[in-house]
C-alpha atoms as a PDB file:
ATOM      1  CA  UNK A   1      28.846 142.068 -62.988  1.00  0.00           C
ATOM      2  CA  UNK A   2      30.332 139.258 -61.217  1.00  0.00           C
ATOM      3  CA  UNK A   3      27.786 136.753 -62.767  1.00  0.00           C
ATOM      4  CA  UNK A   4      27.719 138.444 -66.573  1.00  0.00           C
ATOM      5  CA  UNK A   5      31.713 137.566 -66.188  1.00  0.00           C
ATOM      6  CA  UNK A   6      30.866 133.711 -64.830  1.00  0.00           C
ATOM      7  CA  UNK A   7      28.567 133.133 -67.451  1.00  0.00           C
ATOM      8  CA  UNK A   8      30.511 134.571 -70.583  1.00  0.00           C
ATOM      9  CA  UNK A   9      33.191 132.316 -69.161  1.00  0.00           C
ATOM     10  CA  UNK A  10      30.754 129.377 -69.156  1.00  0.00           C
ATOM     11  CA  UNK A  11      29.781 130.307 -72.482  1.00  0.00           C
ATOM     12  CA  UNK A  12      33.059 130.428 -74.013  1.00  0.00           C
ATOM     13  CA  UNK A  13      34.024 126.831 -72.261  1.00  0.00           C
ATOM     14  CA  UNK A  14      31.395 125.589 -74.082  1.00  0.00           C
ATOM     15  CA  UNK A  15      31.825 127.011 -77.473  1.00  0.00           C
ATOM     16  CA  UNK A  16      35.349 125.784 -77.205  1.00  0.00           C
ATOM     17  CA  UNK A  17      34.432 121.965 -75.934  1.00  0.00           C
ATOM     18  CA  UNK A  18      32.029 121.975 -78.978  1.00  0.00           C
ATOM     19  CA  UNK A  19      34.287 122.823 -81.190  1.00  0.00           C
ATOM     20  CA  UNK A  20      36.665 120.433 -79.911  1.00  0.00           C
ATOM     21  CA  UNK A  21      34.526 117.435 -80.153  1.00  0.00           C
ATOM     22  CA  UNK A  22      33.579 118.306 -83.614  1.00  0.00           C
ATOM     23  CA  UNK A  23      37.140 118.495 -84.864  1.00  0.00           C
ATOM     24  CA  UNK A  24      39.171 115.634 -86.534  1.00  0.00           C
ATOM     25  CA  UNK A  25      39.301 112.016 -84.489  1.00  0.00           C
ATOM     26  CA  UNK A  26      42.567 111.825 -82.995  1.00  0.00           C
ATOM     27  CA  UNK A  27      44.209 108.282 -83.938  1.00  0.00           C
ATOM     28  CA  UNK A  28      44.445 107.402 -87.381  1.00  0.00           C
ATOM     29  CA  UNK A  29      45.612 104.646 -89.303  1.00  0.00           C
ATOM     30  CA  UNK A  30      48.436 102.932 -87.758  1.00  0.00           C
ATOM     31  CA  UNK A  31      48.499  99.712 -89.891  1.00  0.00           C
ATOM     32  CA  UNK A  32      47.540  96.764 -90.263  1.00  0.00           C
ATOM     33  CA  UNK A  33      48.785  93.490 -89.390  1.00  0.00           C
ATOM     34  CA  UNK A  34      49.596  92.475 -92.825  1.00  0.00           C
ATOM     35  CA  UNK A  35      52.256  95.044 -93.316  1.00  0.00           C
ATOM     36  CA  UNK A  36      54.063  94.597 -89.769  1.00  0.00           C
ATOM     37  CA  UNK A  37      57.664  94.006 -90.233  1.00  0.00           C
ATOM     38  CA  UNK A  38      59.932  92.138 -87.690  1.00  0.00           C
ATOM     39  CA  UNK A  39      61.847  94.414 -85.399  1.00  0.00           C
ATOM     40  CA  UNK A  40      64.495  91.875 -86.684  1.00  0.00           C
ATOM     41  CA  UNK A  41      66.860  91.768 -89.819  1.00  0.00           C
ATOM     42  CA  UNK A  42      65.095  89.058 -91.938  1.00  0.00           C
ATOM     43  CA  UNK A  43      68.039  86.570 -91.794  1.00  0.00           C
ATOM     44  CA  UNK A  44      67.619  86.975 -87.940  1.00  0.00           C
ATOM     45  CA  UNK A  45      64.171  86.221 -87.870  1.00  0.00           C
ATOM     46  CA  UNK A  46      64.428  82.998 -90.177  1.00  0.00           C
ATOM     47  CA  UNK A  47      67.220  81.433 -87.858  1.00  0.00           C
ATOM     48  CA  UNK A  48      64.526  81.732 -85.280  1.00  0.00           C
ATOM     49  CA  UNK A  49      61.373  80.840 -86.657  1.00  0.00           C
ATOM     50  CA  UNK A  50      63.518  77.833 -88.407  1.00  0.00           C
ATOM     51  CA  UNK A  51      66.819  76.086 -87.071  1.00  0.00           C
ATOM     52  CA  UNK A  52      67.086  77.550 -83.697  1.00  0.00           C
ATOM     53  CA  UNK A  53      63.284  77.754 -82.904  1.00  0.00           C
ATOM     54  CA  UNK A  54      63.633  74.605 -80.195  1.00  0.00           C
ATOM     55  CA  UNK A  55      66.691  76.484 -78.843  1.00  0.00           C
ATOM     56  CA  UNK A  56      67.117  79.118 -75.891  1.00  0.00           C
ATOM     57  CA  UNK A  57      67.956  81.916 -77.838  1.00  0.00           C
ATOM     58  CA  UNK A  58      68.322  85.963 -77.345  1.00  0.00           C
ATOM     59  CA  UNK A  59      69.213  88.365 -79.813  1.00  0.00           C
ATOM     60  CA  UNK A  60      70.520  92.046 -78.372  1.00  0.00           C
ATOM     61  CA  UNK A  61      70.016  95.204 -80.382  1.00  0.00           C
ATOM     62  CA  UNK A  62      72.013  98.242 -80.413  1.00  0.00           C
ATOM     63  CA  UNK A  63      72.782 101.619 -82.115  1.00  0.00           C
ATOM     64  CA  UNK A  64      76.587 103.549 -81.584  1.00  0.00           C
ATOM     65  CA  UNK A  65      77.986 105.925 -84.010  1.00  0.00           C
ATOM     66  CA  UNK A  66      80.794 103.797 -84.431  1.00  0.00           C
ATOM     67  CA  UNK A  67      80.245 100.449 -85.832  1.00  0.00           C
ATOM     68  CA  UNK A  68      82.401  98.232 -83.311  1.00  0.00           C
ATOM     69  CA  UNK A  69      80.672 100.085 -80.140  1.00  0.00           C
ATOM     70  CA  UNK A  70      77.313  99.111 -81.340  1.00  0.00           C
ATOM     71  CA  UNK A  71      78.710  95.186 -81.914  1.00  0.00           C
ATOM     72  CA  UNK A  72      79.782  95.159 -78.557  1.00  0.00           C
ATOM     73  CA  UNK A  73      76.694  96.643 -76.725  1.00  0.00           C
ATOM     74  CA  UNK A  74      74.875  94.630 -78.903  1.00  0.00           C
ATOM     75  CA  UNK A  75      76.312  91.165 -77.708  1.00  0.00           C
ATOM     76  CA  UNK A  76      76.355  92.146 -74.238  1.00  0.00           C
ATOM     77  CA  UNK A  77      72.660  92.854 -74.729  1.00  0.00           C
ATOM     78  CA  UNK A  78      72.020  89.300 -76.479  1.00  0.00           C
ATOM     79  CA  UNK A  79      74.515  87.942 -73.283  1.00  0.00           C
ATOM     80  CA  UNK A  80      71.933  89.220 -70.770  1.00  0.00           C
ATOM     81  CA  UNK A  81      69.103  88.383 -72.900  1.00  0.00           C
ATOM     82  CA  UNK A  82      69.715  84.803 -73.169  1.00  0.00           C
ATOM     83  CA  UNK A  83      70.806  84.510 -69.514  1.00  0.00           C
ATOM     84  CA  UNK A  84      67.756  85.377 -68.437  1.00  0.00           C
ATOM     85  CA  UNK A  85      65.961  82.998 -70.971  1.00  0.00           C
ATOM     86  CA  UNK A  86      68.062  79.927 -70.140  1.00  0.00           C
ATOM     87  CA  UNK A  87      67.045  81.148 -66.099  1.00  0.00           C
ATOM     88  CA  UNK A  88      63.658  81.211 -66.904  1.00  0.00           C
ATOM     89  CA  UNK A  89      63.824  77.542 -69.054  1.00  0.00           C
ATOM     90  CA  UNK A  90      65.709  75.592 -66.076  1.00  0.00           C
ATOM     91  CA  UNK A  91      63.154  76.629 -64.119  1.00  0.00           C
ATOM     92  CA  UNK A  92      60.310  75.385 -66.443  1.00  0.00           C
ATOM     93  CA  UNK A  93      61.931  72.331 -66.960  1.00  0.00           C
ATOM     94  CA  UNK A  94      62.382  71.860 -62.823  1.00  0.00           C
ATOM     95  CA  UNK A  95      58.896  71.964 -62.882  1.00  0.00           C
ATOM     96  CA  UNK A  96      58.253  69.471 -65.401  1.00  0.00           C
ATOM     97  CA  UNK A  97      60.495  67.351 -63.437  1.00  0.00           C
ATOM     98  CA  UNK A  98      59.568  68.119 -59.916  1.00  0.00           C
ATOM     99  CA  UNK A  99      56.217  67.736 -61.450  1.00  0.00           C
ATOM    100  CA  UNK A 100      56.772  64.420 -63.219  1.00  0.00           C
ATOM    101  CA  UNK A 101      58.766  62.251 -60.304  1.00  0.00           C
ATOM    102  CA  UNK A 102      56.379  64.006 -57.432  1.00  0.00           C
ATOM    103  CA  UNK A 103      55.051  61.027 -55.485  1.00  0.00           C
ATOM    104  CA  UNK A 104      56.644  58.739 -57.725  1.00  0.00           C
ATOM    105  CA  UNK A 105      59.908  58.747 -55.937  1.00  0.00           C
ATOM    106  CA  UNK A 106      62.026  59.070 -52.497  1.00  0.00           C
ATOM    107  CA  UNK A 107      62.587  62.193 -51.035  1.00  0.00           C
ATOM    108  CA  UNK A 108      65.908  61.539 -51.721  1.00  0.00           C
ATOM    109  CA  UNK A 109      65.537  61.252 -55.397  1.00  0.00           C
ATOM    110  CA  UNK A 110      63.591  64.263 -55.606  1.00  0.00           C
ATOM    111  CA  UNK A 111      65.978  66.419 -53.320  1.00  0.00           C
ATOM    112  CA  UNK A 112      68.809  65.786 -56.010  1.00  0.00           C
ATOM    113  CA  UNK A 113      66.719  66.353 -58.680  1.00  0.00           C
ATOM    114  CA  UNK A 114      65.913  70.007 -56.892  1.00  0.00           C
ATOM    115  CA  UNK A 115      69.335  70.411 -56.711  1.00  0.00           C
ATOM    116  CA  UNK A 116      71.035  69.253 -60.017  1.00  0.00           C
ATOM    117  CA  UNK A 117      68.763  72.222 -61.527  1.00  0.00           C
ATOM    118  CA  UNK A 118      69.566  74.872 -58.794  1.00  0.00           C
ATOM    119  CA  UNK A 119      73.608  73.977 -59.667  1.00  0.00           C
ATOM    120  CA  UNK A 120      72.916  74.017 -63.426  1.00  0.00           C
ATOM    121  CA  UNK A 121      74.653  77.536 -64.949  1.00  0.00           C
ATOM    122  CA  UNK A 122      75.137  78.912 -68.571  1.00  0.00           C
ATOM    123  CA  UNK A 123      77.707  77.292 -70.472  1.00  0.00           C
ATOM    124  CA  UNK A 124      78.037  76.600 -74.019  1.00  0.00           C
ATOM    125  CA  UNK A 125      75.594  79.491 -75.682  1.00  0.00           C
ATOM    126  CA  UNK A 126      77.345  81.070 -78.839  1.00  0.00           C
ATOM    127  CA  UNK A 127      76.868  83.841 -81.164  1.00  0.00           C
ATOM    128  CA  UNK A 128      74.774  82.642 -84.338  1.00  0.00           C
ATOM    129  CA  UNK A 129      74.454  85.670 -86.358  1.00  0.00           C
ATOM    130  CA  UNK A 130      75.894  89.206 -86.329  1.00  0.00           C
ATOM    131  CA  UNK A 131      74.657  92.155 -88.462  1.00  0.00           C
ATOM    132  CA  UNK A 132      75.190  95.883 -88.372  1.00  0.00           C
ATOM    133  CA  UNK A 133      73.251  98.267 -90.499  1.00  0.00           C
ATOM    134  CA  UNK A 134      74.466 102.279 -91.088  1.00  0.00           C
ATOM    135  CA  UNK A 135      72.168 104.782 -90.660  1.00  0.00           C
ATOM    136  CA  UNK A 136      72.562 108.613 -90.977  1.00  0.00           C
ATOM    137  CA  UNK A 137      72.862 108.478 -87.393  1.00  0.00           C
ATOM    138  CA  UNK A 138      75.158 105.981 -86.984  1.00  0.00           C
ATOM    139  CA  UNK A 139      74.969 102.101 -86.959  1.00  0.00           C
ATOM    140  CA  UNK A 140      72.560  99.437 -85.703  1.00  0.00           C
ATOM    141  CA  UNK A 141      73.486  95.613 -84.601  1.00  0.00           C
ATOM    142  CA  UNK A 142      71.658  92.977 -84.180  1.00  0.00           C
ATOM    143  CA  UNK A 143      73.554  89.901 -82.336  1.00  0.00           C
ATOM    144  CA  UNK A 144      71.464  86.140 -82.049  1.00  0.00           C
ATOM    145  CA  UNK A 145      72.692  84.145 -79.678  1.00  0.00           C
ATOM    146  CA  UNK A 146      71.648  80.537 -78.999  1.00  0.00           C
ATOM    147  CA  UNK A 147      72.357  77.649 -76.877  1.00  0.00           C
ATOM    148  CA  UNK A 148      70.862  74.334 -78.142  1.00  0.00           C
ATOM    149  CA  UNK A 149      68.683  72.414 -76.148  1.00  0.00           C
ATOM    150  CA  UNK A 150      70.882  69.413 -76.661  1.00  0.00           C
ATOM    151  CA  UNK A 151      73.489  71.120 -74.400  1.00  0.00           C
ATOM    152  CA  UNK A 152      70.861  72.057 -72.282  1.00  0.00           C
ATOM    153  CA  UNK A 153      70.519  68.373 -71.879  1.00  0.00           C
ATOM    154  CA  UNK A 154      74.574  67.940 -71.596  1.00  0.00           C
ATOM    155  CA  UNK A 155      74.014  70.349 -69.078  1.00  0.00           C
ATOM    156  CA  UNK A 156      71.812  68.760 -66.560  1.00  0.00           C
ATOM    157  CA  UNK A 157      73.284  64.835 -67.408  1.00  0.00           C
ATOM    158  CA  UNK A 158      76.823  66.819 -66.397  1.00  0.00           C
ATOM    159  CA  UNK A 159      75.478  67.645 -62.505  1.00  0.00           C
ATOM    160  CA  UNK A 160      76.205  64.698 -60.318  1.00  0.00           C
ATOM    161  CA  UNK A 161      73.541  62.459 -59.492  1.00  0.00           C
ATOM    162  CA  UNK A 162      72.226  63.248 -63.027  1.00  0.00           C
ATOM    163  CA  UNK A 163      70.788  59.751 -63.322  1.00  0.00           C
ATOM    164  CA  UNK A 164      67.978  60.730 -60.719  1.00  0.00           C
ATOM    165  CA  UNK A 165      66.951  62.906 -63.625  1.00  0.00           C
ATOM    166  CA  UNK A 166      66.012  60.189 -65.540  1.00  0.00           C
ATOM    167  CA  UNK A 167      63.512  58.588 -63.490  1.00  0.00           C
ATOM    168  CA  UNK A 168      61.238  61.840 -64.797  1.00  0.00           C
ATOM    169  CA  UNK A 169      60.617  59.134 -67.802  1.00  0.00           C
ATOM    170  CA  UNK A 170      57.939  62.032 -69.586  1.00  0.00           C
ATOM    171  CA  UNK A 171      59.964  65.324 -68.899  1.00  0.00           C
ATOM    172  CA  UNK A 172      63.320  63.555 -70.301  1.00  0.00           C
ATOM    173  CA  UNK A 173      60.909  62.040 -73.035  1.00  0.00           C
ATOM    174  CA  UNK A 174      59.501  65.446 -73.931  1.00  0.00           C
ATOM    175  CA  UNK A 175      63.569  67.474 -73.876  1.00  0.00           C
ATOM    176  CA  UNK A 176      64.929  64.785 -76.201  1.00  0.00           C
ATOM    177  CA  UNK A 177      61.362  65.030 -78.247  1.00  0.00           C
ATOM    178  CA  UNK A 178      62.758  68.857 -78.455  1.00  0.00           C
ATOM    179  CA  UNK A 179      66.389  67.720 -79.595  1.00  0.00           C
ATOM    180  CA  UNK A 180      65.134  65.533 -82.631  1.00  0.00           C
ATOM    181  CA  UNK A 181      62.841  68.879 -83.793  1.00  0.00           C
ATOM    182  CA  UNK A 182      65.886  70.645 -83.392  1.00  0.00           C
ATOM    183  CA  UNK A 183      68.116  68.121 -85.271  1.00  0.00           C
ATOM    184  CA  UNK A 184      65.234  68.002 -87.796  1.00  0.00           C
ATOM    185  CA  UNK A 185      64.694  71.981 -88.321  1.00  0.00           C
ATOM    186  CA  UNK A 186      68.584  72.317 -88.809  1.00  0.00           C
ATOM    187  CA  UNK A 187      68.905  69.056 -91.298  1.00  0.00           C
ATOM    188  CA  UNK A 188      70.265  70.678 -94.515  1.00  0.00           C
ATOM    189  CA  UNK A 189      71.637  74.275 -92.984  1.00  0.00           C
ATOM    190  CA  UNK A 190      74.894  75.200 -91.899  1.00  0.00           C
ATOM    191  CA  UNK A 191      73.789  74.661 -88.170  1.00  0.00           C
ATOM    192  CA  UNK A 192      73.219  70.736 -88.787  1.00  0.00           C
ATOM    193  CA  UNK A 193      75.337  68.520 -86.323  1.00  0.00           C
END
């Protein structure tokens, strides 16, 4: 008895693995590249991928049943956003600049130039665009926030010592190289200088 029982269980795992892997393919169609949307408004995405695309930029996304709620988590989002991204580009351009004066200089020179980006902080990001769309749940912002690279320039030339900055001649070559495609991507907008 005890084996008649095993193997009509046996029997009835494999009738029922059979007839699972004969069934429909779990997946599907999940689209195609040519019909992705951006997770952004279009507006949104053209300020990046056009005037502010040489900038530091964040934009924060939200949802609130009330309209003001989801403006304000919104920004705060796009706040920490682009604090993180301006972190993470001082520290890229340290390294082109650590990278650029390294045996080129005194230890001096390079000690400042360590330091002038460890004392550099956020200042002078703003809010570019704000929109807020209602759903049937409630409403959805979108906040893009910016800071120009040309005040990420002010920024650095505004630590003391800032001159030991430029004795990097490429890395201060290649940031103002990203302040004229800036310039140039924003000629003719309402963001021009």
């Amino acid at each position: 008895m005890f084996k008649t029982k095993n193997v009509f269980v046996l029997i009835f795992v494999a009738a029922t693995l059979t007839l699972m892997g004969c069934g429909p393919k779990v997946g599907g169609n999940f689209g195609e590249t040519g019909g992705a949307v951006s997770v952004y408004p279009a507006e949104i995405q053209r300020l990046i991928d056009g005037p502010f695309r040489e900038s530091v930029w964040a934009v924060g996304m939200a949802t609130a049943t009330d309209q003001v709620a989801a403006l304000r988590r919104a920004r705060f989002e796009a706040t920490q956003q682009i604090a993180t991204q301006f972190e993470q580009e001082v520290a890229s351009q340290q390294r082109a600049f650590t990278l650029d004066i390294q045996g080129n200089v005194d230890n001096d020179v390079f000690e400042t130039v360590q330091e002038i980006f460890v004392l550099t902080t956020l200042n002078g990001d703003r809010i570019v665009k704000e929109m807020v769309s209602r759903g049937s749940n409630g409403f959805t912002a979108y906040v893009l926030r910016a800071l120009d690279a040309n005040i990420l320039k002010t920024l650095l030339e505004a630590q003391q010592n800032a001159e030991n900055l430029r004795q990097a001649r490429t890395a201060w070559g290649n940031l103002e190289e990203r302040i004229a495609r800036e310039r140039a991507a924003r000629a003719g907008t309402n963001f021009a200088e």
